[in-house]
N, C-alpha and C. Protein backbone atom coordinates (compact mmCIF):
# COMPACT_ATOMS: atom_id res chain seq x y z
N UNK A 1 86.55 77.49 81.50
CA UNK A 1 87.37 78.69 81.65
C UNK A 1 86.60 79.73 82.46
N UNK A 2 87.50 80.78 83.10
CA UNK A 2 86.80 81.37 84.17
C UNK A 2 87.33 82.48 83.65
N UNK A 3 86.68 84.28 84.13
CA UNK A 3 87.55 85.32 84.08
C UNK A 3 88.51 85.04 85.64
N UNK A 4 89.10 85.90 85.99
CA UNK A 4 89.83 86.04 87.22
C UNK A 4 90.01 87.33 87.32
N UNK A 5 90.05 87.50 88.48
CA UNK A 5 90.12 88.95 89.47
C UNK A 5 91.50 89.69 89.19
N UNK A 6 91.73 90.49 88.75
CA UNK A 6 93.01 91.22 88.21
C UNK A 6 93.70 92.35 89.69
N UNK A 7 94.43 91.78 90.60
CA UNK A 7 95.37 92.44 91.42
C UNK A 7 95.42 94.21 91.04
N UNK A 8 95.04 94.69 91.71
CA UNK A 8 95.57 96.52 91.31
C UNK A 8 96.28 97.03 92.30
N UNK A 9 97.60 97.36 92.06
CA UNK A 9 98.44 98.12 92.62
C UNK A 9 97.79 99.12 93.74
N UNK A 10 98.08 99.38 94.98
CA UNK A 10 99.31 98.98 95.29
C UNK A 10 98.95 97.61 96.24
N UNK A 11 98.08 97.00 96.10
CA UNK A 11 97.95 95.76 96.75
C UNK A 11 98.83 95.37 96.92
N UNK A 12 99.22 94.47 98.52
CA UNK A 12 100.70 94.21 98.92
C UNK A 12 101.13 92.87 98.19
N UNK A 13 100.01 92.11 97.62
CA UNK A 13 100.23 90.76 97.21
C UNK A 13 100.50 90.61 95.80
N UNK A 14 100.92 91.54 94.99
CA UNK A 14 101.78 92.05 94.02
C UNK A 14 102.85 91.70 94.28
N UNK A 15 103.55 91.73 95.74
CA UNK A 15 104.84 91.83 95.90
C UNK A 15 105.23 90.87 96.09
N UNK A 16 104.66 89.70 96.17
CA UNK A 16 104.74 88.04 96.59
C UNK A 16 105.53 87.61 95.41
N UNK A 17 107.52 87.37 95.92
CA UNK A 17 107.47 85.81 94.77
C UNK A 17 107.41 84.90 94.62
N UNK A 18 107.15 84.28 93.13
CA UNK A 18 106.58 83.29 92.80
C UNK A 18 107.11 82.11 93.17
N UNK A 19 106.80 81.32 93.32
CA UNK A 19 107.31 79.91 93.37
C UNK A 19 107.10 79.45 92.11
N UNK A 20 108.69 78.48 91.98
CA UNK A 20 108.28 77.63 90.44
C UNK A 20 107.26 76.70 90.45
N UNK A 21 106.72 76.04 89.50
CA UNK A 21 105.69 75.15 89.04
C UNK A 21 106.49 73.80 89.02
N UNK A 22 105.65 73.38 89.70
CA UNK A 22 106.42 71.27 90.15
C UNK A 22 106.40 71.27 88.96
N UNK A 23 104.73 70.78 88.29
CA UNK A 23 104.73 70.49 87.25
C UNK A 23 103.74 70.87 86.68
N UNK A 24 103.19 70.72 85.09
CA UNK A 24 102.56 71.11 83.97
C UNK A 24 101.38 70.05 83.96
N UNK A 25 100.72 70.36 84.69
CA UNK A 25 99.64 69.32 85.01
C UNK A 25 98.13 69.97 84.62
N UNK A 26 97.18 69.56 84.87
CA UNK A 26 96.15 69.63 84.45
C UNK A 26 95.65 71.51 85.20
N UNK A 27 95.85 71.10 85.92
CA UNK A 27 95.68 72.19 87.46
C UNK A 27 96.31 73.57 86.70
N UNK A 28 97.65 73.52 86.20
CA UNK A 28 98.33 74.82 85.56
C UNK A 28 97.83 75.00 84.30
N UNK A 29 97.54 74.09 83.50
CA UNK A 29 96.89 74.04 81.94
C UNK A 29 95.13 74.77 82.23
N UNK A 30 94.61 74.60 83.23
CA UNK A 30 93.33 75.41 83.50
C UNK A 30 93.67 76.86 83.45
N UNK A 31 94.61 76.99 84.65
CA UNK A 31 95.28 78.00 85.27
C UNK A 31 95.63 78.93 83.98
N UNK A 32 96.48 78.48 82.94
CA UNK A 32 96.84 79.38 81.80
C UNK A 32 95.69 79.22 80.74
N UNK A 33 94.68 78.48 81.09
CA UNK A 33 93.51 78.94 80.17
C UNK A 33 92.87 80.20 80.56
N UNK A 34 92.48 80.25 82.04
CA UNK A 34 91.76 80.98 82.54
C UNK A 34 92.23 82.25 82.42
N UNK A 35 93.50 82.47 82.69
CA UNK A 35 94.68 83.48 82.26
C UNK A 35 94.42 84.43 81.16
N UNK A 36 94.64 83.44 80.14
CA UNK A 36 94.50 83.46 78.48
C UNK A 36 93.23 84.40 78.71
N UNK A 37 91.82 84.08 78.84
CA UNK A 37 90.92 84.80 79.00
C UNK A 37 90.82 85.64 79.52
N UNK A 38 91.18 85.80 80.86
CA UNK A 38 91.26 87.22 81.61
C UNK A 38 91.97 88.56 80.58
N UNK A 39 93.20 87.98 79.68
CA UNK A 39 94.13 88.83 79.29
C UNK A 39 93.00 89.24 78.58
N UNK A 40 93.08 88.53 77.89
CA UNK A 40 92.29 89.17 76.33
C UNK A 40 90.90 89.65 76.77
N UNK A 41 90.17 89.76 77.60
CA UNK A 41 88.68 90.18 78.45
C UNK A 41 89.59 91.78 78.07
N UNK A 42 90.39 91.97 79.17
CA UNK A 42 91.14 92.99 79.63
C UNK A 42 92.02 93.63 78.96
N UNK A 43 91.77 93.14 77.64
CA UNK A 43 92.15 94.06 76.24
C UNK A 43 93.99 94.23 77.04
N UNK A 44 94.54 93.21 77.20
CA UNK A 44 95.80 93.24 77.65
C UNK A 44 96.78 92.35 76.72
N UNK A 45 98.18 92.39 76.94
CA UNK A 45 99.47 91.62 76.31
C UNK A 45 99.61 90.91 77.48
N UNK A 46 99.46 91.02 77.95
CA UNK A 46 100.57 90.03 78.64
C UNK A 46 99.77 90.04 80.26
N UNK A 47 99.95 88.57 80.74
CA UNK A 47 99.53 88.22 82.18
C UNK A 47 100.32 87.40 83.27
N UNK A 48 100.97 87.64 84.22
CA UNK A 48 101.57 86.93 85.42
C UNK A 48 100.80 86.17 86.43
N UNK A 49 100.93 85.22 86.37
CA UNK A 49 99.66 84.53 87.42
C UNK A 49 100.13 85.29 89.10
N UNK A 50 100.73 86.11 89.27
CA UNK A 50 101.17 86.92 90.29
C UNK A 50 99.97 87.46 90.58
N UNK A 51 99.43 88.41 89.29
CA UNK A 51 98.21 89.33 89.37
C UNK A 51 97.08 89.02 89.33
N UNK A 52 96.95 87.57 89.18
CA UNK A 52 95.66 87.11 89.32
C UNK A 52 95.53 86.34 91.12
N UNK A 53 96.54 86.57 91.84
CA UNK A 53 96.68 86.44 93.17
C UNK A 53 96.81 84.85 93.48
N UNK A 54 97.70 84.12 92.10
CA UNK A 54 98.51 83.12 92.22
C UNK A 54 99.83 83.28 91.93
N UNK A 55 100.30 82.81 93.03
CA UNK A 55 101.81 83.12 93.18
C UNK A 55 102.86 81.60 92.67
N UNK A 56 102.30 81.75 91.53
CA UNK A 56 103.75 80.56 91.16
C UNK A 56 103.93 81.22 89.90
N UNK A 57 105.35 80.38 88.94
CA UNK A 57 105.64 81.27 87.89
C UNK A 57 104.94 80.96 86.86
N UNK A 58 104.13 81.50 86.24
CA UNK A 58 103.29 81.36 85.13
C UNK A 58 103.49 82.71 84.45
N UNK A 59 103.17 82.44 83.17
CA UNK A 59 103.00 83.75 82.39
C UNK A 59 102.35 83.62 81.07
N UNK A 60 101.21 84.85 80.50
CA UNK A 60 100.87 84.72 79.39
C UNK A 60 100.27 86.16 78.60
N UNK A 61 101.66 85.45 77.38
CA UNK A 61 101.76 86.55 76.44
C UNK A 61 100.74 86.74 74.74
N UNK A 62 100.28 87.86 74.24
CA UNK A 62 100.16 87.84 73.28
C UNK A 62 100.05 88.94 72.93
N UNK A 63 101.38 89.23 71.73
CA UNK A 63 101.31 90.64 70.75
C UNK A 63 101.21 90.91 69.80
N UNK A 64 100.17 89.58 69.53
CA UNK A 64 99.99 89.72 67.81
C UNK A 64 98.75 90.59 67.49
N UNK A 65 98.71 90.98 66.45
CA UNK A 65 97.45 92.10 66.44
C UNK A 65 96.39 91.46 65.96
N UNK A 66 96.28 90.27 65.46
CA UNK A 66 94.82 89.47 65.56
C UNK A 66 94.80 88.69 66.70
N UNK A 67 95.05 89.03 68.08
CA UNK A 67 94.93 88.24 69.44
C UNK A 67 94.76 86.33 69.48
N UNK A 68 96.21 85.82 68.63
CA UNK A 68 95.35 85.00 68.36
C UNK A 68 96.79 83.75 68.73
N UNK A 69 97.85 84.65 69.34
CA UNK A 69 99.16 84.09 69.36
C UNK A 69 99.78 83.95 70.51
N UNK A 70 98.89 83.33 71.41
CA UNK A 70 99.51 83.02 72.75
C UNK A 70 100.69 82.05 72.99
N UNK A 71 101.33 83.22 73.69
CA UNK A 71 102.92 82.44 74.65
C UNK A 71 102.60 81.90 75.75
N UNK A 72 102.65 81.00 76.28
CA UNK A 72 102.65 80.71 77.50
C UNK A 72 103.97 80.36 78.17
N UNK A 73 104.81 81.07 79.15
CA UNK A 73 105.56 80.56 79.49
C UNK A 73 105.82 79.89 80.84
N UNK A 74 106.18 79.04 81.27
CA UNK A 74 106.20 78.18 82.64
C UNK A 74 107.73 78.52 83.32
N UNK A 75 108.03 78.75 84.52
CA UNK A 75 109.21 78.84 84.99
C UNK A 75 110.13 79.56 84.33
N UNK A 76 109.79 80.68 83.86
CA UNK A 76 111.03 81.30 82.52
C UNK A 76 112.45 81.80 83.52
N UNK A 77 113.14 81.95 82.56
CA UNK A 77 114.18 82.34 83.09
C UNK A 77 115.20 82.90 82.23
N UNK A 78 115.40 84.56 82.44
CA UNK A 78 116.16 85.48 81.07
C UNK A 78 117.20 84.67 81.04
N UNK A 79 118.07 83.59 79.64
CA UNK A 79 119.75 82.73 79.95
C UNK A 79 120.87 84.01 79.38
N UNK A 80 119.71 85.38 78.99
CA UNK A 80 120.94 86.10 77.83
C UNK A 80 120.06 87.48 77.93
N UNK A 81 120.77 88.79 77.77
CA UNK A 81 119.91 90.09 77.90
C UNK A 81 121.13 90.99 76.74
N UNK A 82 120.50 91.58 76.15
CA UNK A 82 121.19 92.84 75.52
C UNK A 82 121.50 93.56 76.32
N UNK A 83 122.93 94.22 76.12
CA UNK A 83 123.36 95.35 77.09
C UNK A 83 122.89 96.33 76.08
N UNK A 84 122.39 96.20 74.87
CA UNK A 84 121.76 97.71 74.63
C UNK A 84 120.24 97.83 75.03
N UNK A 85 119.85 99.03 75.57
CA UNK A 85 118.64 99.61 76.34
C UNK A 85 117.69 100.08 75.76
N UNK A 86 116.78 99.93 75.82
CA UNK A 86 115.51 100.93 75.26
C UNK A 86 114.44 101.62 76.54
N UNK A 87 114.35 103.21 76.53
CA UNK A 87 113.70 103.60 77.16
C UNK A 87 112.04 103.71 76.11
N UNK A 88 110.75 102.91 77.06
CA UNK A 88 109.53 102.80 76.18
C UNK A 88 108.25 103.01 77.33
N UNK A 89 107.44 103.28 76.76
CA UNK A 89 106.18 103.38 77.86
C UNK A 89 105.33 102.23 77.88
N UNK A 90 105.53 102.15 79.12
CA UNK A 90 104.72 100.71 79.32
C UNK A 90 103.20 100.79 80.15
N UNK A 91 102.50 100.00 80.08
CA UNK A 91 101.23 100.16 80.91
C UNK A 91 101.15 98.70 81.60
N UNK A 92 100.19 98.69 82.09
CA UNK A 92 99.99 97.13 83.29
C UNK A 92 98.26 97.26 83.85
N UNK A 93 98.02 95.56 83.63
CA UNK A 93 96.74 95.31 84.07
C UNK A 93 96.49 95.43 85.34
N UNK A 94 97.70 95.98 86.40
CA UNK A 94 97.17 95.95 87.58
C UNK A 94 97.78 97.55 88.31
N UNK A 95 98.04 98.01 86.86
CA UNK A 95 97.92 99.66 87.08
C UNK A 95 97.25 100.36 86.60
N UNK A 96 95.95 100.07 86.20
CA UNK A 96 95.22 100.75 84.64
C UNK A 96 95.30 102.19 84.86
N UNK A 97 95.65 102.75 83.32
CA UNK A 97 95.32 104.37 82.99
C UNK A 97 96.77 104.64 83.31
N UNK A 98 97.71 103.77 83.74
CA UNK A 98 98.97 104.53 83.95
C UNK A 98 100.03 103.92 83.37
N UNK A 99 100.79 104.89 82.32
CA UNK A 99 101.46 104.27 81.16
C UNK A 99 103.03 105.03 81.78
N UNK A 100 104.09 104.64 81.54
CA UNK A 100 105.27 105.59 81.73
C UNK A 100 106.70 104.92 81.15
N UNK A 101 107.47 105.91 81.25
CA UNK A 101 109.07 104.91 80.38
C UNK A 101 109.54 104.33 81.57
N UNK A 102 109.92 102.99 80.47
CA UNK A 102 110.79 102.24 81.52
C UNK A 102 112.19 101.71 81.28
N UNK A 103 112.95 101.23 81.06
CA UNK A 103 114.49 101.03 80.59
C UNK A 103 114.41 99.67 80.79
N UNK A 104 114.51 99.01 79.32
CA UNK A 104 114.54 97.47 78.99
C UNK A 104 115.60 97.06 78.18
N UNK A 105 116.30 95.57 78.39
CA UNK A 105 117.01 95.57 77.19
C UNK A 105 115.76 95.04 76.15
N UNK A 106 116.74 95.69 74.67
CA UNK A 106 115.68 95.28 73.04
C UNK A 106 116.11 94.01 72.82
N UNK A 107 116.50 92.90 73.49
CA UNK A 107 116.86 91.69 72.94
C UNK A 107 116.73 90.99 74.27
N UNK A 108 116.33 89.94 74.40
CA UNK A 108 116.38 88.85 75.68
C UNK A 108 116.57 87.30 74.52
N UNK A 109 117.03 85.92 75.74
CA UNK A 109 116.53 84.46 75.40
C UNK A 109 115.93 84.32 76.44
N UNK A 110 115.18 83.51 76.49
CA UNK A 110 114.12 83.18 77.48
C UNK A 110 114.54 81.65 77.48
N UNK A 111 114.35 81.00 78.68
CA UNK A 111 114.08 79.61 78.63
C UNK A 111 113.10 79.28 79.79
N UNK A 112 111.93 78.37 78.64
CA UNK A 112 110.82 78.16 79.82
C UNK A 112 109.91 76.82 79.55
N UNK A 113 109.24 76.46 80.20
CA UNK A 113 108.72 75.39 79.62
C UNK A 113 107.19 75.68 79.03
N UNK A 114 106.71 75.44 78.14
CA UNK A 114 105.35 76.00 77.53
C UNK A 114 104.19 75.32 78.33
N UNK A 115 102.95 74.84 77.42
CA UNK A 115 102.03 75.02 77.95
C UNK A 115 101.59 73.69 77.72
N UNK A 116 102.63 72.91 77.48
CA UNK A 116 102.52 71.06 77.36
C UNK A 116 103.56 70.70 78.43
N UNK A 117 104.25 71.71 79.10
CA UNK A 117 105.77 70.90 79.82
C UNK A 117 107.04 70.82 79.08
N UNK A 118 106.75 71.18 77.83
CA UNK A 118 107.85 71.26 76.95
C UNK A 118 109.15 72.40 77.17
N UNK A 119 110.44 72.15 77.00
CA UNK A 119 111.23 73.05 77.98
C UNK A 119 111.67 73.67 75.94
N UNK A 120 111.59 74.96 75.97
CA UNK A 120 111.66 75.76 74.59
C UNK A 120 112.52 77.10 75.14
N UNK A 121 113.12 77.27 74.11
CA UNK A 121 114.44 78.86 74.54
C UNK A 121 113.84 79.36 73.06
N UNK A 122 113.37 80.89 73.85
CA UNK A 122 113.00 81.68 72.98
C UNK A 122 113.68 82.87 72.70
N UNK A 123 114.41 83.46 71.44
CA UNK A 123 114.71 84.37 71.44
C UNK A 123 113.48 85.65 71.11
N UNK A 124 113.75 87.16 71.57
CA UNK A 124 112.51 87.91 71.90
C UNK A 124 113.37 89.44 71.49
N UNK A 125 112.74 90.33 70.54
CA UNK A 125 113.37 91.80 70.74
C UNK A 125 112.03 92.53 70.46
N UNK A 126 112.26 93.92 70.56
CA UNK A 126 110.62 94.70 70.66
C UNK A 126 109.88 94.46 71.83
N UNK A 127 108.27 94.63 71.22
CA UNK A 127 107.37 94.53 72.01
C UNK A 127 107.49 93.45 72.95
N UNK A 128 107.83 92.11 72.28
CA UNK A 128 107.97 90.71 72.98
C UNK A 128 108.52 90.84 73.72
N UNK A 129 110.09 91.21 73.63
CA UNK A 129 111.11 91.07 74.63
C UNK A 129 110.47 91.99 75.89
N UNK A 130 110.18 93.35 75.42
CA UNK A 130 109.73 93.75 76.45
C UNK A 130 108.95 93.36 77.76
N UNK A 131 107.56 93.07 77.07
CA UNK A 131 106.32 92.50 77.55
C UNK A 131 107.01 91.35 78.40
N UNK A 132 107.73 90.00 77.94
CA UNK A 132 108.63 89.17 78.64
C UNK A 132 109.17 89.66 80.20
N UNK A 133 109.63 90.82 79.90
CA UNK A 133 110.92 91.43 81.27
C UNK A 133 109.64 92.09 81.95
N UNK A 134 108.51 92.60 81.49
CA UNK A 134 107.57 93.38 82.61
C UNK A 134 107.12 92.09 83.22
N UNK A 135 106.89 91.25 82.49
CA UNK A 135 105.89 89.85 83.21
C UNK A 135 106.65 89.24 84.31
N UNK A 136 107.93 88.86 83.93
CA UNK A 136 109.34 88.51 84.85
C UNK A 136 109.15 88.81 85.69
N UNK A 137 109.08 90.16 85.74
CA UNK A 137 109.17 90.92 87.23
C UNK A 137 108.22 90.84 87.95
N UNK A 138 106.66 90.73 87.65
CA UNK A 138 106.00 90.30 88.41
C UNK A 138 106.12 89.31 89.27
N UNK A 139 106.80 88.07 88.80
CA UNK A 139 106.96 86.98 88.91
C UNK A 139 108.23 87.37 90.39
N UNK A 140 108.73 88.13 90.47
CA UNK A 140 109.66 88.57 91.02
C UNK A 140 108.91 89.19 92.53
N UNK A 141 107.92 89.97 92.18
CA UNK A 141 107.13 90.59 93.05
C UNK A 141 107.21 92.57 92.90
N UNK A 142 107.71 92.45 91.73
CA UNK A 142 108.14 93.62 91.27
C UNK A 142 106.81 94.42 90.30
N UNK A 143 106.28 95.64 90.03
CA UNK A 143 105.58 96.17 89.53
C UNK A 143 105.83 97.37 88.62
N UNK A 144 105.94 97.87 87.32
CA UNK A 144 106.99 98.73 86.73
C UNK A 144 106.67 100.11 87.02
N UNK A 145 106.17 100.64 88.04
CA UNK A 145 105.94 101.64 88.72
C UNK A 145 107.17 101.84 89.53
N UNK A 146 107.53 100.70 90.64
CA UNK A 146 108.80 100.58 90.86
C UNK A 146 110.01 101.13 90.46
N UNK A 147 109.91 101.60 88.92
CA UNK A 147 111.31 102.12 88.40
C UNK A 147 111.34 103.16 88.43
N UNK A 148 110.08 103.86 88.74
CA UNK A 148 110.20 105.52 88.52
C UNK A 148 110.26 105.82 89.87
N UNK A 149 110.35 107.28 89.75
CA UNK A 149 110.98 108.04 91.15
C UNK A 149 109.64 107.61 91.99
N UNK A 150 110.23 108.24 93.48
CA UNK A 150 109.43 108.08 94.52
C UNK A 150 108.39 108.77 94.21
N UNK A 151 108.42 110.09 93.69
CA UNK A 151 107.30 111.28 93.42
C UNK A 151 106.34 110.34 92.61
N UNK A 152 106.58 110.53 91.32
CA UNK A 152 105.79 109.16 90.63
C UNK A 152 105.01 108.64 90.89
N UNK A 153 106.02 107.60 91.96
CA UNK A 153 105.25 106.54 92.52
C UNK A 153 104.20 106.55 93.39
N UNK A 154 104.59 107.96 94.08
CA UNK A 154 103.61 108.27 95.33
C UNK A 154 102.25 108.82 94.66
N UNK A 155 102.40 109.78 93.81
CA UNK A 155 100.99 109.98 93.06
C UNK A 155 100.79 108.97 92.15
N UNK A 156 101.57 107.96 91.64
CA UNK A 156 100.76 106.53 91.10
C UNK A 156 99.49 105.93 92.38
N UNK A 157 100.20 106.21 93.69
CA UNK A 157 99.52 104.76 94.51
C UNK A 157 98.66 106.00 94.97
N UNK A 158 98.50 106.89 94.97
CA UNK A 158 97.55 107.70 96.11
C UNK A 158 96.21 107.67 94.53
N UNK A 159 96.39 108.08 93.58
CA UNK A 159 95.38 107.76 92.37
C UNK A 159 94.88 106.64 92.51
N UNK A 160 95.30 105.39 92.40
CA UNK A 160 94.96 104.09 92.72
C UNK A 160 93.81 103.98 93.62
N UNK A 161 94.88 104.60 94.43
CA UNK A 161 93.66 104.18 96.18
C UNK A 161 92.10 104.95 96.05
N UNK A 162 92.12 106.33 95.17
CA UNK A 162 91.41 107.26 95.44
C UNK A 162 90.30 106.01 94.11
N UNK A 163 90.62 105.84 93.47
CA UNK A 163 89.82 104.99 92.33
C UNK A 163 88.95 103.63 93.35
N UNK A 164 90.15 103.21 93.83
CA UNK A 164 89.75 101.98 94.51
C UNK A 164 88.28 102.66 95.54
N UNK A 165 88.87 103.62 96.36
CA UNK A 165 87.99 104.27 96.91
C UNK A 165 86.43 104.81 96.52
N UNK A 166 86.72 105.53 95.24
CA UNK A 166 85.52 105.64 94.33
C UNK A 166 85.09 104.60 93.84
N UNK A 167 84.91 103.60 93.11
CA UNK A 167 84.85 102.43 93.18
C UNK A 167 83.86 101.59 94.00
N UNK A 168 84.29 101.35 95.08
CA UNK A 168 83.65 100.73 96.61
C UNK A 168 82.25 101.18 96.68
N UNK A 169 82.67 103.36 96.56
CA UNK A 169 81.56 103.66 96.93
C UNK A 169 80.04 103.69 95.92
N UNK A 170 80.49 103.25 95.06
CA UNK A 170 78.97 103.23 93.79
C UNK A 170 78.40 101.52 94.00
């Protein structure tokens, strides 16, 4: 198992979507190990192999509070969404320090294949469901900065850069 390099906004390769996964082979079972580790290194829920600057659909979740309950999902795909909404603040490993509301539905099904190839439909509300629809979107090429206004967004990415900037220079 390896850590991996965590994507930070506004890097353009965030915006890359994913391609599905042929298959559940040895190669992706590393891939969501290495994952697995990065998350939890990075005191995080949830990881898109988007942000680790692999672009196929992978994803890996965990919101249990003894870190000990990993989702892995392969090729997901929302089959069902609540039309009721929840506005919640979300944060992201490849936005650190920046938390804000975002408008989710509180209920999703998921269908995806896990972390054997196995094809499993998960139903998800709360934190899960949430965490699920932010990861999605990565997968999409989407970042949940995206939902807020331009203003927002523009002092999201100019902070970023100025970090990235400070950063470099030490």
């Amino acid at each position: 198992m390896a850590l991996l390099s965590i994507l930070t906004y506004p890097d353009p390769r965030l915006h890359t979507v994913a391609k599905p996964v042929q298959a559940v082979d040895a190669r992706i079972r590393a891939l969501v190990a290495d994952m697995l580790e990065t998350m939890y290194d990075a005191n995080g829920i949830g990881l898109a192999a988007t942000q680790v600057d692999v672009h196929e659909r992978v994803v890996v979740i965990d919101v249990s509070e003894e870190r000990n309950e990993p989702l892995v999902l392969v090729n997901p795909e929302i089959v069902w969404a609540s039309d009721e909404k929840q506005v919640g603040d979300e944060g992201c490993l490849s936005v650190p320090g920046i938390y804000d509301g975002v408008e989710r539905s509180t209920r999703i099904r998921v269908r995806a294949l896990d972390g054997e190839g196995q094809s499993r439909e998960i139903e998800a509300e709360g934190l899960l469901a949430v965490c699920i629809q932010h990861e999605m979107d990565h997968l999409l090429g989407k970042v949940f900065v995206e939902y807020l206004s331009p203003l927002k967004r523009n002092r999201i990415k100019t902070k970023m850069l100025k970090a990235r900037r400070d950063a470099e220079r030490v």
